[in-house]
Protein backbone atom coordinates (compact mmCIF):
# COMPACT_ATOMS: atom_id res chain seq x y z
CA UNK A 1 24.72 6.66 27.00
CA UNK A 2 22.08 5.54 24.27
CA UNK A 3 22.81 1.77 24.38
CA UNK A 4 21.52 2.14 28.56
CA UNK A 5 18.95 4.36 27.72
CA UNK A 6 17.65 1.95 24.90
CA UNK A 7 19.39 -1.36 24.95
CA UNK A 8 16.48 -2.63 22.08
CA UNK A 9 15.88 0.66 20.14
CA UNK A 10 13.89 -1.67 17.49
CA UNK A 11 11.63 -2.84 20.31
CA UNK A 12 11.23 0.86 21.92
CA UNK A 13 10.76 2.08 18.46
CA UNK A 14 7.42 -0.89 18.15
CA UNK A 15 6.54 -0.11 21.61
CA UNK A 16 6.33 3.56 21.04
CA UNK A 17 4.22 3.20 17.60
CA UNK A 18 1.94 0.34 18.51
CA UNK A 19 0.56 2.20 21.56
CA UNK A 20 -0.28 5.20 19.56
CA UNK A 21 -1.39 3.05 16.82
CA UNK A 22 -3.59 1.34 18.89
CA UNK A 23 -5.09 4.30 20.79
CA UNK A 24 -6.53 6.10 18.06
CA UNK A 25 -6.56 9.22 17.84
CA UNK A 26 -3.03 10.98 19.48
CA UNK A 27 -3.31 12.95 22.83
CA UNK A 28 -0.23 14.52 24.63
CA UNK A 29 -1.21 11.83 27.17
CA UNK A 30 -0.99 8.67 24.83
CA UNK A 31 2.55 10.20 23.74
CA UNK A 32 3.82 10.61 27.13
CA UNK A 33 2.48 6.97 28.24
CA UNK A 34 4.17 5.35 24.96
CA UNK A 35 7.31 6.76 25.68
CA UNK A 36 7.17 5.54 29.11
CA UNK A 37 6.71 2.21 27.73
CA UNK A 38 9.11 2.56 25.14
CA UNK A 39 11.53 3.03 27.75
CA UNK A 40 10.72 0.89 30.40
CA UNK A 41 10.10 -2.19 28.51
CA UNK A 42 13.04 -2.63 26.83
CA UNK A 43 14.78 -2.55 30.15
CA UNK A 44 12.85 -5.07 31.69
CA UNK A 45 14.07 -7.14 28.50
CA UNK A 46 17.89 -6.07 29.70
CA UNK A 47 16.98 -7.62 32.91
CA UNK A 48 15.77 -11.24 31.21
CA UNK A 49 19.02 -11.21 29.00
CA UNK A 50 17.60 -13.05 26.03
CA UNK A 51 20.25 -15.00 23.91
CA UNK A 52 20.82 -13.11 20.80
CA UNK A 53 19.87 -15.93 17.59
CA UNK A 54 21.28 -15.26 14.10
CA UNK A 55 19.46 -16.88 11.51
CA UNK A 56 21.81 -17.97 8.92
CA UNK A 57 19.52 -19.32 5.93
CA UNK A 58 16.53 -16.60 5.15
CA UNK A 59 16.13 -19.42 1.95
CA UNK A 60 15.24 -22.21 4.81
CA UNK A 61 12.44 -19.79 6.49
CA UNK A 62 10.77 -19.60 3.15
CA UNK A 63 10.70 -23.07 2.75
CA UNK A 64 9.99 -23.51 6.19
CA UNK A 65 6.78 -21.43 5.80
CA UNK A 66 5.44 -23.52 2.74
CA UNK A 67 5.96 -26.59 4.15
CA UNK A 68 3.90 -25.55 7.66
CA UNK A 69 1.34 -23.77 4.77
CA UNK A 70 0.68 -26.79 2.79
CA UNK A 71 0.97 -28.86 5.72
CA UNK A 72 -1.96 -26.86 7.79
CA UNK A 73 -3.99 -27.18 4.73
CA UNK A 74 -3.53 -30.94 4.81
CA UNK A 75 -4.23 -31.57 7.92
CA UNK A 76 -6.98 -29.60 8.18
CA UNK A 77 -8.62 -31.77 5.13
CA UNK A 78 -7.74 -34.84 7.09
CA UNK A 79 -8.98 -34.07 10.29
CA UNK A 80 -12.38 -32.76 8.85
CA UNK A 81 -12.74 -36.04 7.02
CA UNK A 82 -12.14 -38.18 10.48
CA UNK A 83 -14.72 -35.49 12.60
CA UNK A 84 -17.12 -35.57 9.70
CA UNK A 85 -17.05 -39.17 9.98
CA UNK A 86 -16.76 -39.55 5.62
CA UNK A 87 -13.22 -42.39 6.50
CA UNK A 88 -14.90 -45.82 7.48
CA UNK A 89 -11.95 -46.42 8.90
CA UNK A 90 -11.06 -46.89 12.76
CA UNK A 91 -9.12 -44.04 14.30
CA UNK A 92 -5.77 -44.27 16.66
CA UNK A 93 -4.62 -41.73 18.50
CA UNK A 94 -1.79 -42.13 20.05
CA UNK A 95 1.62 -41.07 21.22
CA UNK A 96 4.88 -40.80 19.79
CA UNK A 97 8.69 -40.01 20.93
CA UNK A 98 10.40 -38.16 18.39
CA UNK A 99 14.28 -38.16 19.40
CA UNK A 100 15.36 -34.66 18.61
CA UNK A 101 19.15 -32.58 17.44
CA UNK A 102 17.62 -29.40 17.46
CA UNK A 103 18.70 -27.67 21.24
CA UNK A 104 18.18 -24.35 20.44
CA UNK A 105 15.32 -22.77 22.54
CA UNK A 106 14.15 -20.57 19.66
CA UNK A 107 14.08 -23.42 17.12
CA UNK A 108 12.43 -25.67 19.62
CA UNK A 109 9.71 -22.99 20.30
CA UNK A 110 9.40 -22.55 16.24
CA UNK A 111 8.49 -26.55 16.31
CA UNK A 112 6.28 -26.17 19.28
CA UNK A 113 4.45 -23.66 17.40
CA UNK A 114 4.27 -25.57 13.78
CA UNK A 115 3.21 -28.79 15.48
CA UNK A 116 0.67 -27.64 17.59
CA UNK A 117 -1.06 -25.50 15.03
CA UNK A 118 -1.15 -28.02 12.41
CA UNK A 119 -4.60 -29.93 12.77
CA UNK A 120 -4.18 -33.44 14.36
CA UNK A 121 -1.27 -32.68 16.09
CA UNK A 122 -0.18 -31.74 19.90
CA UNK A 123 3.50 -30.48 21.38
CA UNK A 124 3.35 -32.30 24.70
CA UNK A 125 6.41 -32.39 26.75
CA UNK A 126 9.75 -32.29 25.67
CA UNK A 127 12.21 -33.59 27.90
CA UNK A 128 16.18 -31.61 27.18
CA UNK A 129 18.53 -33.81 28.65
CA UNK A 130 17.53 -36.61 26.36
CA UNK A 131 16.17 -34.26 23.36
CA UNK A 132 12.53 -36.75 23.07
CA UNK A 133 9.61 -34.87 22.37
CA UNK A 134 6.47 -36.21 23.40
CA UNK A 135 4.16 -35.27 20.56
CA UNK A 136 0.07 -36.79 20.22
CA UNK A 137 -1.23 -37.18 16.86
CA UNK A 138 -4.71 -37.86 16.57
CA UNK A 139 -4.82 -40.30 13.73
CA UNK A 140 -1.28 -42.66 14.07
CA UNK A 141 -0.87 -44.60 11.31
CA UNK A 142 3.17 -45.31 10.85
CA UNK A 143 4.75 -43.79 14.15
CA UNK A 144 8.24 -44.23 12.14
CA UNK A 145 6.37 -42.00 9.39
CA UNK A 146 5.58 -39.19 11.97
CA UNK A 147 9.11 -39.27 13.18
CA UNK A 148 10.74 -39.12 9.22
CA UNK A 149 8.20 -36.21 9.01
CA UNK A 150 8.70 -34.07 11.84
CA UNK A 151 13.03 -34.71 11.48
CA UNK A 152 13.21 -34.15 7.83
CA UNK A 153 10.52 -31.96 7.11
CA UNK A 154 10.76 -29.63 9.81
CA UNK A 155 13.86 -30.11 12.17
CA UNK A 156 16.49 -30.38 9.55
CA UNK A 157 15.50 -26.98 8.36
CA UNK A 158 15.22 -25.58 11.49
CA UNK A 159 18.94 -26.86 12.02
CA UNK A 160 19.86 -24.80 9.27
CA UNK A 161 17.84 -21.56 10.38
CA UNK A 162 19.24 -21.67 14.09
CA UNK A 163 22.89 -21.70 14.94
């Protein structure tokens, strides 16, 4: 009877506590509209069945997160240095395929999300039958040293987080 009443508790419990959070201070009203959402939402999220994902190595995330930490940092050096015009060097952007194991959609959308936040950088298309991702860096150097980068760096922990 509770599971079909709330088939995400967690989630209804968020719901519930962000909207009063976010409303200030607590009326009857706001109560009665946050438990309507913390009700109705998680049932819409029934309806859209999403896959539950174990993550098996919490030690991976960690590292995970200091690699995209440093790396943000980097790149945001180098791509000030290229804008600001202080490497007399000629530019290449360019594109790269980057021939991906990782299937799962939630590690895929974790590498989607590091890629295109790091500076320099752009998640273009990935194409699943053939794993490729389509990625655009803004100053291409080795294309084989993007592709060592993005597979041992990121996807091979990923690989580990995501079943």
């Amino acid at each position: 009877m509770i599971k079909a009443l709330l088939p995400h508790p967690l989630l209804a419990a968020g719901l519930f506590l962000t909207w009063l959070l976010l409303n200030g201070p607590v009326s009857a009203g706001d109560v009665v509209v946050a438990a309507l959402a913390a009700l109705t939402i998680p049932q819409v999220m029934r309806v859209l069945e999403p896959d539950r994902s174990g993550v098996r190595s919490p030690l991976a995330i960690l590292r995970l997160a200091g690699y995209v930490a440093v790396d943000v940092v980097k790149s945001n050096y180098a791509v000030a240095t290229l804008i600001m015009g202080r490497k007399r060097r000629v530019r290449r952007s360019g594109f790269i395929h980057v021939p991906l194991d990782l299937r799962n959609r939630y590690g895929l959308a974790v590498l989607a999300i590091v890629l295109t936040s790091t500076p320099g950088t752009l998640w273009v298309q990935y194409d699943r039958p053939s794993g490729r991702l389509l990625l655009h860096v803004l100053d291409l150097t080795e294309e084989d040293e993007w592709i060592e980068l993005i597979k041992g760096r990121y996807e091979s922990l990923l690989l580990e987080i995501f079943p």
